[in-house]
Protein backbone atom coordinates (compact mmCIF):
# COMPACT_ATOMS: atom_id res chain seq x y z
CA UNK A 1 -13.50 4.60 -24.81
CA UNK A 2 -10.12 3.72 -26.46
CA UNK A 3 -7.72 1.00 -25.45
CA UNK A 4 -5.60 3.69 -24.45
CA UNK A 5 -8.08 5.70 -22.07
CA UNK A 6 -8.82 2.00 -20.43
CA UNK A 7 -4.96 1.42 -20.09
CA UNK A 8 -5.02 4.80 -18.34
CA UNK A 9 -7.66 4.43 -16.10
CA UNK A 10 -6.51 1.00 -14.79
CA UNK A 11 -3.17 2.57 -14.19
CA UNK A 12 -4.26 5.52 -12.37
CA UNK A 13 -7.18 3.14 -10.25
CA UNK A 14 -3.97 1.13 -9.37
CA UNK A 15 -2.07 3.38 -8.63
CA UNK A 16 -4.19 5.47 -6.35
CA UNK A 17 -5.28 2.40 -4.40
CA UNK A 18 -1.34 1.37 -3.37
CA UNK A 19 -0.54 4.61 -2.32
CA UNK A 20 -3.61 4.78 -0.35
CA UNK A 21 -2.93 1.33 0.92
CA UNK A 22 0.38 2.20 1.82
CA UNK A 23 -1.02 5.21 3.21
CA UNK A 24 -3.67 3.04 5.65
CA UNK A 25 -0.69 0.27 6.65
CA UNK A 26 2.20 2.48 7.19
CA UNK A 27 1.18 2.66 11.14
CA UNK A 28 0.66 -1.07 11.47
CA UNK A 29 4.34 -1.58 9.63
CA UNK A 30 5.98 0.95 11.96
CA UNK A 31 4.67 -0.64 15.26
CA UNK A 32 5.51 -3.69 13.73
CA UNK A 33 8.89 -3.07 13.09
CA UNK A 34 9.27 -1.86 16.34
CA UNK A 35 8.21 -5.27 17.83
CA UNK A 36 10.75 -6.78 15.58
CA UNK A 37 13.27 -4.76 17.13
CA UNK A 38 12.29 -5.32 20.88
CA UNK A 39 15.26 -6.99 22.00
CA UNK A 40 13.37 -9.19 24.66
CA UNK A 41 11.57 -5.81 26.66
CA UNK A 42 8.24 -7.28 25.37
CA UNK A 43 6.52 -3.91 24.64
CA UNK A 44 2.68 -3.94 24.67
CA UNK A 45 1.11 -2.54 21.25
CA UNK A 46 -0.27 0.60 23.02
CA UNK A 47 3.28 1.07 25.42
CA UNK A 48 5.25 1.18 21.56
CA UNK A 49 2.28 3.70 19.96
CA UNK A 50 2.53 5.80 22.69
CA UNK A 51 6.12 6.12 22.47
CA UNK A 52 6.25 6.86 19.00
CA UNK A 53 3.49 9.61 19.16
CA UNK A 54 5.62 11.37 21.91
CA UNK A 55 8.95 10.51 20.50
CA UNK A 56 7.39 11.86 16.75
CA UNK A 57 4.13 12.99 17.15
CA UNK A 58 0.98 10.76 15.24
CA UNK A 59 3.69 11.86 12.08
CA UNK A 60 5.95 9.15 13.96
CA UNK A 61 3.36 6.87 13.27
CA UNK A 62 3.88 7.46 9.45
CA UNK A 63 7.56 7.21 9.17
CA UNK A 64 8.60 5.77 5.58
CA UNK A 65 5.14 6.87 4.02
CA UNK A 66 7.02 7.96 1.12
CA UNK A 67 9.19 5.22 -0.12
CA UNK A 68 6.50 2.96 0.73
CA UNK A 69 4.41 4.37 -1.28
CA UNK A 70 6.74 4.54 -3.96
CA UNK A 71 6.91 0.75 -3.71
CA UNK A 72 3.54 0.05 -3.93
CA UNK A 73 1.81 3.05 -6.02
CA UNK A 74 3.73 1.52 -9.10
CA UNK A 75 3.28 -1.98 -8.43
CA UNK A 76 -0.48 -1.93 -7.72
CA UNK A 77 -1.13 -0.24 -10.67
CA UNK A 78 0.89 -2.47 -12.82
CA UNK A 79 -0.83 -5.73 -11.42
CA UNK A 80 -4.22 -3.98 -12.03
CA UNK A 81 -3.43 -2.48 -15.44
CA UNK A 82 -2.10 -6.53 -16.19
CA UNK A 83 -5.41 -7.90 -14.83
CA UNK A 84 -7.40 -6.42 -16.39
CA UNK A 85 -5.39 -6.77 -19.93
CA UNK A 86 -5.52 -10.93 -19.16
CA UNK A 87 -8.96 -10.53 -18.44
CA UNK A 88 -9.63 -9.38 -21.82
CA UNK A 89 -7.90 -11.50 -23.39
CA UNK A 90 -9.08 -14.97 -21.30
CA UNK A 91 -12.90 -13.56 -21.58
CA UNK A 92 -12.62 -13.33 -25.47
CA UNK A 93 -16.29 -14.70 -27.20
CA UNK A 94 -17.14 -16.02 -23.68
CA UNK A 95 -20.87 -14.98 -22.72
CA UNK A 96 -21.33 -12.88 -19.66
C-alpha cells in the first residue's frame, strides 16, 4: 500500500474511534455536568438520569453529541495519523 493509502487509513481509524468515543461518553459528560451544576441539592446519579430521560427522553442523555464529536473525531485522528508517522520514523532499521 502507498504512503498515502496508510495516511488515509490512520486518519479514517482515528477518526471513527473519537466520534465513537464521543459517542460512548456523551451520557457520562451530561450527568456529569449536571452534578457540576447541583447547587448544593446533592442529586443521586440515578435521581439526575431519570430526570433527564423524562425531561428529554434517553436523547437527553446525548445532548451535545454533535459538537463533541466534532471535537474529538478530528483530534483522534490527527494524534493517530501522528503516531503512527513517529512510529515510522523512531522504528527505522530497528529489528522487530
Amino acid at each position: 500500500s502507498t504512503k498515502a493509502e496508510v495516511f488515509l487509513t490512520n486518519m479514517t481509524a482515528g477518526t471513527v474511534a473519537g466520534a465513537a468515543a464521543a459517542l460512548i461518553t456523551t451520557p457520562f459528560d451530561v450527568i456529569k455536568t449536571q452534578r457540576q451544576i447541583d447547587n448544593g441539592t446533592h442529586r443521586t446519579v440515578g435521581k439526575i438520569v431519570r430526570e433527564i430521560v423524562k425531561e428529554g427522553g434517553v436523547g437527553g442523555l446525548f445532548t451535545g453529541w454533535i459538537p463533541r464529536m466534532g471535537r474529538a473525531a478530528p483530534s483522534c485522528g490527527i494524534v493517530l495519523t501522528s503516531y503512527e508517522l513517529l512510529k515510522t520514523f523512531t522504528t527505522v532499521g530497528q529489528v522487530t
